[in-house]
C-alpha atoms as a PDB file:
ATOM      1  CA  UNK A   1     104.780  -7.111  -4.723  1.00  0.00           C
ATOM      2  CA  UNK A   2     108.636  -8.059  -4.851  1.00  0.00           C
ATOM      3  CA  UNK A   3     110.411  -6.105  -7.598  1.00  0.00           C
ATOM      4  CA  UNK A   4     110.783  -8.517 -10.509  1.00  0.00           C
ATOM      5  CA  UNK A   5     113.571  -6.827 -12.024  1.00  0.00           C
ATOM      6  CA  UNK A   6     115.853  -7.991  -8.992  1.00  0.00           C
ATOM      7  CA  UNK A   7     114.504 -11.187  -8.446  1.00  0.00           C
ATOM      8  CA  UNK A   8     116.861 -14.236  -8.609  1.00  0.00           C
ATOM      9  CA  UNK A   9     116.694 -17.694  -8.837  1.00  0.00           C
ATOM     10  CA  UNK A  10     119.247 -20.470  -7.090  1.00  0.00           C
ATOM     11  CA  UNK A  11     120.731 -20.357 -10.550  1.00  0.00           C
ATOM     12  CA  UNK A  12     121.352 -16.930 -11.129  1.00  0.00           C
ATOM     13  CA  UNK A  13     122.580 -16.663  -7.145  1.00  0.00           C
ATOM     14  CA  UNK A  14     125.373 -19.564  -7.592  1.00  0.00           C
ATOM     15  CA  UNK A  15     126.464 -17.704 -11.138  1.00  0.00           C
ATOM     16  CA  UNK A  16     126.594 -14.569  -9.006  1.00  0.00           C
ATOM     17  CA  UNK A  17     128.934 -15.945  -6.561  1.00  0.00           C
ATOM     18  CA  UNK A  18     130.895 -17.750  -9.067  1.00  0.00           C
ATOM     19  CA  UNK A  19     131.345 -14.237 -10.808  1.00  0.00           C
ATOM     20  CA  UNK A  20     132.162 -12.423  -7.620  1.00  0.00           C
ATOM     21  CA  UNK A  21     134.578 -14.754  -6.763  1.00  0.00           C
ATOM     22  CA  UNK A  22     136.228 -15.676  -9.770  1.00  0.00           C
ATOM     23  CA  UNK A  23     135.670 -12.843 -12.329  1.00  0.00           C
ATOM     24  CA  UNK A  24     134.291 -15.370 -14.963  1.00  0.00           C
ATOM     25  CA  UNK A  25     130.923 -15.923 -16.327  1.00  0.00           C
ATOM     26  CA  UNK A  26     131.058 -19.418 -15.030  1.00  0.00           C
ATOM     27  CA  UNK A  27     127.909 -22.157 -14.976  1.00  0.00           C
ATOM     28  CA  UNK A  28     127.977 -24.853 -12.568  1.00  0.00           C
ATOM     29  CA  UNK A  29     126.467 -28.234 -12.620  1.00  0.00           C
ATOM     30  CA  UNK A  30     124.110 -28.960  -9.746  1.00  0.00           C
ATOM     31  CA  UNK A  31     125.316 -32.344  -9.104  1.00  0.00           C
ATOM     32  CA  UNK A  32     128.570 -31.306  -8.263  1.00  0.00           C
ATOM     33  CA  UNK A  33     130.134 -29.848  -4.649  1.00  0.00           C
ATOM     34  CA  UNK A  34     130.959 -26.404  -5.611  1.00  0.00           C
ATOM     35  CA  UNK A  35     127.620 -25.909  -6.666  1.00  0.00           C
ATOM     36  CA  UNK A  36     126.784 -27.913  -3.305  1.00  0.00           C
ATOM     37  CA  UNK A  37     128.942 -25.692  -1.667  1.00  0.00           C
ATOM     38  CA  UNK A  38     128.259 -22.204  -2.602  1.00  0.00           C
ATOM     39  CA  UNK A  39     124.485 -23.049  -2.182  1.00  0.00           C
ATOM     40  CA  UNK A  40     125.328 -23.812   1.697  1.00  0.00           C
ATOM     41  CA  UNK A  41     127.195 -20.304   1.826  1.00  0.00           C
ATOM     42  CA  UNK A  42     123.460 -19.130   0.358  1.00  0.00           C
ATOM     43  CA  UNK A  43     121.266 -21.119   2.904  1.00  0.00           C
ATOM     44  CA  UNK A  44     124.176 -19.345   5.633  1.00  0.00           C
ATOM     45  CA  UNK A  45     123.582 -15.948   4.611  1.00  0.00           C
ATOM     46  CA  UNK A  46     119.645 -16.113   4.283  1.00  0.00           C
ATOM     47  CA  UNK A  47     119.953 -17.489   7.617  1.00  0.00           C
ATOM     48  CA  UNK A  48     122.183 -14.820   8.950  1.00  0.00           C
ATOM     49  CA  UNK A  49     120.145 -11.835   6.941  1.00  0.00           C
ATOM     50  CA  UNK A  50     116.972 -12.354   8.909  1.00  0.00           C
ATOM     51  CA  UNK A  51     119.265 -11.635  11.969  1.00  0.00           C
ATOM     52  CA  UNK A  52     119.380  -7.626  10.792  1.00  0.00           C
ATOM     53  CA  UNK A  53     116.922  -4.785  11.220  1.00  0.00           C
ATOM     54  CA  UNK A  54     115.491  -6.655  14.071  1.00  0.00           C
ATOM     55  CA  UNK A  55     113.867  -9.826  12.515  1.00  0.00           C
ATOM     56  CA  UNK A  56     111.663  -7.073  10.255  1.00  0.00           C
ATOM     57  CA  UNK A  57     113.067  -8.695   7.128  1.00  0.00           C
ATOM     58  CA  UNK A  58     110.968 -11.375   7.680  1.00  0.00           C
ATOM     59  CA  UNK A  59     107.428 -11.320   9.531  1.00  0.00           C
ATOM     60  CA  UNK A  60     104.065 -12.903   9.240  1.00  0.00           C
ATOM     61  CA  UNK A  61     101.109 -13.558  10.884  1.00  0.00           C
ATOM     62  CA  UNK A  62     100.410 -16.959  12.681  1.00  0.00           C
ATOM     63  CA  UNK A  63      97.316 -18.374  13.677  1.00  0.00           C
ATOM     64  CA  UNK A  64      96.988 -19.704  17.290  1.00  0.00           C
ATOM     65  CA  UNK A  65      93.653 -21.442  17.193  1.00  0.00           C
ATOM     66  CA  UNK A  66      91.084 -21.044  19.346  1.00  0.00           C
ATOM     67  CA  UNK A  67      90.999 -19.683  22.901  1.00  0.00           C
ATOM     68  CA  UNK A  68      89.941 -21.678  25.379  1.00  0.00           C
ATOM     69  CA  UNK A  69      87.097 -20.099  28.125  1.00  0.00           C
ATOM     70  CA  UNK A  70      88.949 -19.078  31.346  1.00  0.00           C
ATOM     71  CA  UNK A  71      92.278 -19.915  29.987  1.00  0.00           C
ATOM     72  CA  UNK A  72      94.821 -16.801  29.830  1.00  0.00           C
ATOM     73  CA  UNK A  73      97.749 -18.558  27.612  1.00  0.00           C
ATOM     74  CA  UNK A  74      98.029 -19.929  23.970  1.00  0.00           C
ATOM     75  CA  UNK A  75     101.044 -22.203  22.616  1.00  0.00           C
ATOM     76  CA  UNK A  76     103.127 -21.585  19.790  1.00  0.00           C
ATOM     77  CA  UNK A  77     102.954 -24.812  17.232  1.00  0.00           C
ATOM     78  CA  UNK A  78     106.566 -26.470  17.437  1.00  0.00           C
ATOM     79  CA  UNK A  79     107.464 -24.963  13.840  1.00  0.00           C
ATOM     80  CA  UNK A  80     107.533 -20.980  14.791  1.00  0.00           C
ATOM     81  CA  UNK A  81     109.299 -20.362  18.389  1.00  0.00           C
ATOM     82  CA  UNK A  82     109.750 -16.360  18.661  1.00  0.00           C
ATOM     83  CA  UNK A  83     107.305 -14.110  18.824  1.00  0.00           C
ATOM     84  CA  UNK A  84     108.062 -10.474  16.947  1.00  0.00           C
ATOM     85  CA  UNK A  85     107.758  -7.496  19.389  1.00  0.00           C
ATOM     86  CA  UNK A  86     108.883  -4.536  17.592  1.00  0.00           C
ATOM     87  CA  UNK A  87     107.699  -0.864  17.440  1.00  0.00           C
ATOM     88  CA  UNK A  88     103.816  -1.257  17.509  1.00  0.00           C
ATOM     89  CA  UNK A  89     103.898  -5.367  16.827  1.00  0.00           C
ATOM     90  CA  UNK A  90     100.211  -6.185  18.858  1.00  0.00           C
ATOM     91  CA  UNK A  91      98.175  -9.951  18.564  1.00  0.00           C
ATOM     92  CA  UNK A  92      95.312  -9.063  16.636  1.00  0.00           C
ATOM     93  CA  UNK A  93      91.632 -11.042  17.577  1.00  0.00           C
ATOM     94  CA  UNK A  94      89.794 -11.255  14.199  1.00  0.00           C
ATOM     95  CA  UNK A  95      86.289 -12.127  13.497  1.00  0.00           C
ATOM     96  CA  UNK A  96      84.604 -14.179  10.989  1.00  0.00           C
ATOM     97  CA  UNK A  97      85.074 -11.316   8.220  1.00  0.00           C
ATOM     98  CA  UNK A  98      88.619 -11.224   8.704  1.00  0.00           C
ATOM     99  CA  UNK A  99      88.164  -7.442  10.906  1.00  0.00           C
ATOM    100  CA  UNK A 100      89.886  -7.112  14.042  1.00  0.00           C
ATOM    101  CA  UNK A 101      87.645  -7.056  17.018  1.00  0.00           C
ATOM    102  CA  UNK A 102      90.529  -6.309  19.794  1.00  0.00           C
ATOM    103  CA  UNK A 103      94.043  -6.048  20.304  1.00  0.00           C
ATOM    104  CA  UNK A 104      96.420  -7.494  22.708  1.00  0.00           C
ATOM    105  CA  UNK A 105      99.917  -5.299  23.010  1.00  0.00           C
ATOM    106  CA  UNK A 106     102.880  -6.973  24.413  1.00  0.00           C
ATOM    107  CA  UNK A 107     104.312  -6.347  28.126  1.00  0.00           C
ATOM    108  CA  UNK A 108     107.201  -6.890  29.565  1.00  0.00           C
ATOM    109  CA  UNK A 109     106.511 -10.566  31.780  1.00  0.00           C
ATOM    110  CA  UNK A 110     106.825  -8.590  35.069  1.00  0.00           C
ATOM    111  CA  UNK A 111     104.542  -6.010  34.420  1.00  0.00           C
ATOM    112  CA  UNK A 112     101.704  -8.207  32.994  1.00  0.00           C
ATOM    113  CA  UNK A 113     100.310  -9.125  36.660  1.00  0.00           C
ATOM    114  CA  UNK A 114      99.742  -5.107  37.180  1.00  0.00           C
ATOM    115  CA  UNK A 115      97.211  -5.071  34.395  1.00  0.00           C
ATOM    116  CA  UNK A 116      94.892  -8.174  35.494  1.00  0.00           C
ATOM    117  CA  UNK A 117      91.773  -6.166  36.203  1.00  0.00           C
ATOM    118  CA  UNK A 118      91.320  -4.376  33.342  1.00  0.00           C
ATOM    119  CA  UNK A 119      89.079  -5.682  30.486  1.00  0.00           C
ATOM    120  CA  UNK A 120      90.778  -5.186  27.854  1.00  0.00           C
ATOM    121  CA  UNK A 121      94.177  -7.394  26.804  1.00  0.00           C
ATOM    122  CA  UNK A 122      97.880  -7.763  27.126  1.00  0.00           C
ATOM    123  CA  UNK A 123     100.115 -10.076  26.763  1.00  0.00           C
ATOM    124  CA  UNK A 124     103.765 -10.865  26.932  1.00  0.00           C
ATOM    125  CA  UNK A 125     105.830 -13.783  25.314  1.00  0.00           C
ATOM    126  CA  UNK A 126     107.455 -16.434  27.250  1.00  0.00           C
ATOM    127  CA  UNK A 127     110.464 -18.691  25.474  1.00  0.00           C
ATOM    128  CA  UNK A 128     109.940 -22.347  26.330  1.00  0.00           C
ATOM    129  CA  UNK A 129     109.017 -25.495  25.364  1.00  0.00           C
ATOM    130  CA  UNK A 130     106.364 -24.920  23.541  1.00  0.00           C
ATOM    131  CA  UNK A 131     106.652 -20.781  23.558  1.00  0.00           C
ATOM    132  CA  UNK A 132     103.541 -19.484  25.596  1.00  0.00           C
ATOM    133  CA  UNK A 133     101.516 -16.245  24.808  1.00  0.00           C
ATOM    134  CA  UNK A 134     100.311 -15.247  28.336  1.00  0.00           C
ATOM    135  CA  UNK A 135      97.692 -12.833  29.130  1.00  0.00           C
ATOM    136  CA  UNK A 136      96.461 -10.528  31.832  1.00  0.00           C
ATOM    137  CA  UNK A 137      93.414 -11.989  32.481  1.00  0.00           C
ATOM    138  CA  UNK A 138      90.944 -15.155  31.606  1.00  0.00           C
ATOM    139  CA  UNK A 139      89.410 -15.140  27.615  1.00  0.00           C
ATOM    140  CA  UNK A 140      85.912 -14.681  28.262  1.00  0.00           C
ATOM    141  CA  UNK A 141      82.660 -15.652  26.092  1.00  0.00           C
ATOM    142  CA  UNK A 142      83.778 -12.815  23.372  1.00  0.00           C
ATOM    143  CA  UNK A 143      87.415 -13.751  22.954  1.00  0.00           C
ATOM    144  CA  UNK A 144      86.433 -17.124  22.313  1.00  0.00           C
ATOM    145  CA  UNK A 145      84.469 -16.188  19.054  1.00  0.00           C
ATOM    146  CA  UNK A 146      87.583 -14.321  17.832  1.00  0.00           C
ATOM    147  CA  UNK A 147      90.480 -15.851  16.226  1.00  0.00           C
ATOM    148  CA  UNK A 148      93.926 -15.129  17.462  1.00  0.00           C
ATOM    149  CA  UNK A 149      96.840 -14.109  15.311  1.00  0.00           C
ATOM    150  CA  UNK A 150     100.061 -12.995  16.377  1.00  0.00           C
ATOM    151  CA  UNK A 151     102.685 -11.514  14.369  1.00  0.00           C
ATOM    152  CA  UNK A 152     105.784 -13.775  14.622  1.00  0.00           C
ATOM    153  CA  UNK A 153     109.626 -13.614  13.114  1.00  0.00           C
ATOM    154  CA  UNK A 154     109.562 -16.529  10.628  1.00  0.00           C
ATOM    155  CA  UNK A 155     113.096 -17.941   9.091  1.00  0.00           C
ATOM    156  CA  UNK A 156     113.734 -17.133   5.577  1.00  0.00           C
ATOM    157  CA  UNK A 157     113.294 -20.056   2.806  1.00  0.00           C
ATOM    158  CA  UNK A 158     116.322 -22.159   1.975  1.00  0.00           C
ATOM    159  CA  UNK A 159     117.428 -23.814  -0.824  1.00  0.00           C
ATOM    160  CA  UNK A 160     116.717 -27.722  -0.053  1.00  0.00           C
ATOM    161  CA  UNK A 161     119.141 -29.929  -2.128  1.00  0.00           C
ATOM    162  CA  UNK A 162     119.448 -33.857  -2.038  1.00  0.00           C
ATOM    163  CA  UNK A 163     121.239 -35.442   0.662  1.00  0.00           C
ATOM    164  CA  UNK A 164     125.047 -36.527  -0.396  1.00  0.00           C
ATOM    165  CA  UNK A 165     125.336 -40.224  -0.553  1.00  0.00           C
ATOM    166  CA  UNK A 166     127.229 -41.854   2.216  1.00  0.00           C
ATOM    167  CA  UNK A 167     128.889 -44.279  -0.853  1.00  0.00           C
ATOM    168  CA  UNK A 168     131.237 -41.278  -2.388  1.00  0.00           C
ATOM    169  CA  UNK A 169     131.383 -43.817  -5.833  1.00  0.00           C
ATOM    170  CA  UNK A 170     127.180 -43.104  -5.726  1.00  0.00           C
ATOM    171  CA  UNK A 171     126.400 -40.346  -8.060  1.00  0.00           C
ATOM    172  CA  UNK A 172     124.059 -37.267  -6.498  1.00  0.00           C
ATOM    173  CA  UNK A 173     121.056 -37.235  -7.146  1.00  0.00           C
ATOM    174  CA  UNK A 174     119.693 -34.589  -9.330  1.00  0.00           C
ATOM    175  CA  UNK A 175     118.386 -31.664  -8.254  1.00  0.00           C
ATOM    176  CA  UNK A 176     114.725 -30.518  -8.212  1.00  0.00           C
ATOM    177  CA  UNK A 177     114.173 -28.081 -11.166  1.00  0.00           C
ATOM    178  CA  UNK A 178     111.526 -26.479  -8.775  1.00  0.00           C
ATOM    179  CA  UNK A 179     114.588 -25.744  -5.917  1.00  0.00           C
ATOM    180  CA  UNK A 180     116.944 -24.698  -8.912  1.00  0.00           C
ATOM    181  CA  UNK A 181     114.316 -22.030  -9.946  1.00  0.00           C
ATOM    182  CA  UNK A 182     113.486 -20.772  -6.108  1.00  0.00           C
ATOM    183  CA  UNK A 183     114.060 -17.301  -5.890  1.00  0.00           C
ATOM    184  CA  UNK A 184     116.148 -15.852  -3.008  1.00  0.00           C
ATOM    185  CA  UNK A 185     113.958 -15.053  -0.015  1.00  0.00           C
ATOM    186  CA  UNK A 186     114.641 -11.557   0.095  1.00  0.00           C
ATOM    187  CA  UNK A 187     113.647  -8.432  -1.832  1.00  0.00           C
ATOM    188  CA  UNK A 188     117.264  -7.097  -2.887  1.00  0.00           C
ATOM    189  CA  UNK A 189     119.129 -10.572  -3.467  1.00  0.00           C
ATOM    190  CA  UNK A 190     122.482  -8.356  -4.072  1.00  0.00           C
ATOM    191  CA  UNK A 191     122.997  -8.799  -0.479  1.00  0.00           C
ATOM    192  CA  UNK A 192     122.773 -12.464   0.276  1.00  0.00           C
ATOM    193  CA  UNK A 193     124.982 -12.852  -2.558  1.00  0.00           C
ATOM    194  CA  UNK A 194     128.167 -10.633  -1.098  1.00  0.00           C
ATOM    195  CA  UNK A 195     127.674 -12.349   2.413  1.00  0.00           C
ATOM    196  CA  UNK A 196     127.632 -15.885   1.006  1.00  0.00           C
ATOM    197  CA  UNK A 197     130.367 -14.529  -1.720  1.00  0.00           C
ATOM    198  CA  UNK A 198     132.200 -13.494   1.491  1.00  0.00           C
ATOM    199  CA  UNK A 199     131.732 -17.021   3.777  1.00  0.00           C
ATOM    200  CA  UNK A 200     132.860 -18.860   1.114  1.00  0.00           C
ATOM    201  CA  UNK A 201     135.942 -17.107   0.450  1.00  0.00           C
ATOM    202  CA  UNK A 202     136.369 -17.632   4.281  1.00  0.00           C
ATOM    203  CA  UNK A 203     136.418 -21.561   3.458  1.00  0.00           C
ATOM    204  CA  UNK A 204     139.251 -21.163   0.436  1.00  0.00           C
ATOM    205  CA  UNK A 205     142.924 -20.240   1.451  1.00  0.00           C
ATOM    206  CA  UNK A 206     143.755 -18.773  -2.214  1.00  0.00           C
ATOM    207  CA  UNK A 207     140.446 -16.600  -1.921  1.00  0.00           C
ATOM    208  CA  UNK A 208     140.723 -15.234   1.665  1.00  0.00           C
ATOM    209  CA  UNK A 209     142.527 -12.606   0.825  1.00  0.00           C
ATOM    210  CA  UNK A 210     139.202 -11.113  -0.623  1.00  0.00           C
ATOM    211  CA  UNK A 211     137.459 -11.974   2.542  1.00  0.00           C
ATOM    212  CA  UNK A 212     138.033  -7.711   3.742  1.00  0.00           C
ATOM    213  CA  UNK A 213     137.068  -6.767   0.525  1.00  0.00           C
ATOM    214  CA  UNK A 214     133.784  -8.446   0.454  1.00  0.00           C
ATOM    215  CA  UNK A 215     132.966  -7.475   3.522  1.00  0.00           C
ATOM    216  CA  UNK A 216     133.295  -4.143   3.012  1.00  0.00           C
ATOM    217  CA  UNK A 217     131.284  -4.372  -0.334  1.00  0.00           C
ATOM    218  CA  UNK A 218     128.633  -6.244   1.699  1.00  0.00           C
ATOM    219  CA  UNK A 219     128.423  -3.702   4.826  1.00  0.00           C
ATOM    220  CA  UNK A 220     127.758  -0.969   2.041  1.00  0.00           C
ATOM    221  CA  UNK A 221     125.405  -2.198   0.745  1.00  0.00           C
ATOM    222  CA  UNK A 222     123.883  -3.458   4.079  1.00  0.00           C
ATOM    223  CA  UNK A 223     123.908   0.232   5.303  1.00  0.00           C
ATOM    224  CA  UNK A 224     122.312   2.071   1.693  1.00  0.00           C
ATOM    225  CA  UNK A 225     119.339  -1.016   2.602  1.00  0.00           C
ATOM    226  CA  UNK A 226     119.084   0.160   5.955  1.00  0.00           C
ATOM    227  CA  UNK A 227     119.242   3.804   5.254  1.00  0.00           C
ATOM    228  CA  UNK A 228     116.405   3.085   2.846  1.00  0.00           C
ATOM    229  CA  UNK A 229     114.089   1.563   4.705  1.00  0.00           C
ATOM    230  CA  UNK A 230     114.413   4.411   7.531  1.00  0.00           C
ATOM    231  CA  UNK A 231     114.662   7.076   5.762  1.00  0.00           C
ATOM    232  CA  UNK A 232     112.319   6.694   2.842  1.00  0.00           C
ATOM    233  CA  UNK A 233     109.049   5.084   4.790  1.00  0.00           C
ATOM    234  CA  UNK A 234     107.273   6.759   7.380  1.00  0.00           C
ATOM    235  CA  UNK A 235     108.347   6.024  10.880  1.00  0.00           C
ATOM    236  CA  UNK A 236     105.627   3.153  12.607  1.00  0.00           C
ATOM    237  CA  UNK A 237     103.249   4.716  15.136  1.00  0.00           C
ATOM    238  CA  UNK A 238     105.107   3.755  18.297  1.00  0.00           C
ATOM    239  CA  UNK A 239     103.388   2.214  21.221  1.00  0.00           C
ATOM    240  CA  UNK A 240     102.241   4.632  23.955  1.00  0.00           C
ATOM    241  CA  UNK A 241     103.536   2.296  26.251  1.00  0.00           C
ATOM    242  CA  UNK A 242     107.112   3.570  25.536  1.00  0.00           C
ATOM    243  CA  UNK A 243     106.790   7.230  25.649  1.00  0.00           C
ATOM    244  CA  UNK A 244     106.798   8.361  29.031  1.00  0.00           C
ATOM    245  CA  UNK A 245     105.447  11.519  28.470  1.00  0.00           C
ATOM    246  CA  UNK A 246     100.826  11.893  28.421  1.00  0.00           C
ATOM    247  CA  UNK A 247      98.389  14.543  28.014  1.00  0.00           C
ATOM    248  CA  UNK A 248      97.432  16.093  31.241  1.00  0.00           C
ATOM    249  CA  UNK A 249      95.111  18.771  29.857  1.00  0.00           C
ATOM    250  CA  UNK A 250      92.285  16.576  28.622  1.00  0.00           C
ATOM    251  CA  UNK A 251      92.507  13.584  30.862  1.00  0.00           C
ATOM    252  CA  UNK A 252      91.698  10.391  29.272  1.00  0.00           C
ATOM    253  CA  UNK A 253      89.351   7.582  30.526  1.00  0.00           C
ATOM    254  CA  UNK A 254      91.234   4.937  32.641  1.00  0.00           C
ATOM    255  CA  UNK A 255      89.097   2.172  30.822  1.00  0.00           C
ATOM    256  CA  UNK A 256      91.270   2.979  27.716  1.00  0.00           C
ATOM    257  CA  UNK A 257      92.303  -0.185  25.490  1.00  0.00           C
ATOM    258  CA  UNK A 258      96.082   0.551  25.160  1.00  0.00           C
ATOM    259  CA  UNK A 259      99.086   0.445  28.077  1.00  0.00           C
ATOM    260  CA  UNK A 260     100.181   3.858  29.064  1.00  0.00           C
ATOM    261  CA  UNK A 261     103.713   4.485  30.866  1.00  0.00           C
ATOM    262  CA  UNK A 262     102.203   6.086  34.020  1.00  0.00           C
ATOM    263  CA  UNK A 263     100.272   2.415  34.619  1.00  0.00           C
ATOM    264  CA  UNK A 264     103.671   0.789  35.191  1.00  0.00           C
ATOM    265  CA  UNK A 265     104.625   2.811  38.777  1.00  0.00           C
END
């Protein structure tokens, strides 16, 4: 559960700015462009947040139908386009009951042919149009039963305001009280609000002096984050696909479900 306590809403993240960037406890009208404006410099910085820590700010599961018999690919919908391979990211294949019945680990695309006569699954990612989930070998009777999910990077939610009329003598339309109380799509808003703080002093020549300063504020702040995610939660099992290194007292059966680094030569 996100921490309440730090939670903000579009509101609160435009007074933020305002505050960072002006020293005043200064409220805004949503109809007008500098609340227009600053709420760009928030959609900007969501955008450019998800880029760090490797997409993990931001990470679901998505649901890629059902498999068809004798296939060995499944498409990506048009509104997701990257799948997230990180650490020990696998596609699960769930059951009825919601319990995973197998797992599919990611390959590199080159290596995927090596592995095409073993029964278990792998898969690698291919960017096109649609993105294709390709596997080693044909789904059989099983797979078809199970229902594929495959963890994916998703963008963060952004603050949808109404279009500006074309006529500049038409007034804006007001703004949704829903979008106005949206909270920021991340867990530590703090954040967001120093990098859009920062772009938009980037857009005003009597504020870009301040431009260094907020950067350095938000890089600070962007490295205690960082720092507290690695150093306070346990490190992810890592794929035995990337440690070179196996057990060579107590050989292991060559029917085992997961890639090892030896397969590869």
């Amino acid at each position: 559960m996100p921490n309440t306590e730090t939670q903000m809403t579009l509101e609160d993240a435009v007074q933020e700015v305002l505050g960072l960037l002006t020293g005043l406890d200064l409220v805004y009208d949503p109809t007008l462009d500098r609340f227009r404006s600053i709420t760009r410099q928030l959609n900007r910085a969501l955008r450019s947040n998800a880029l760090e820590k490797e997409w993990s700010y931001y990470h679901s599961l998505l649901s890629l139908g059902t498999p068809v018999l004798n296939s060995n690919h499944l498409y990506f919908p048009d509104d997701q386009s990257r799948a997230r391979i990180i650490n020990d990211d696998a596609v699960r294949f769930v059951d009825d009951d919601n319990y995973i019945q197998e797992w599919a680990y990611f390959l590199p695309r080159d290596a995927l042919h090596k592995y095409q006569n073993r029964g278990g699954l792998w898969c690698s990612f291919q960017v096109g149009s649609p993105p294709v989930l390709r596997f080693n070998r044909p789904f059989n009777e099983y797979d078809i039963t199970l229902e594929p999910r495959c963890p994916v990077m998703r963008e963060p939610l952004m603050f949808n305001l109404p279009a500006t009329p074309a006529d500049p003598n038409t007034p804006t339309a007001a703004v949704d009280p829903a979008v106005l109380a949206q909270l920021v799509d991340f867990e530590y808003p703090d954040i967001v609000i120093l990098r859009a703080a920062m772009y938009y002093a980037m857009t005003d020549p009597v504020m870009q002096p301040r431009v260094q300063t907020l950067e350095a504020q938000y890089k600070d702040l962007m490295y205690q984050i960082i720092e507290r995610d690695d150093r306070n939660t346990d490190t992810p099992l890592q794929n035995n696909f990337f440690v070179p290194v196996q057990n060579g007292i107590d050989p292991e059966s060559r029917y085992r479900p997961w890639p090892l680094s030896d397969n590869r030569r």
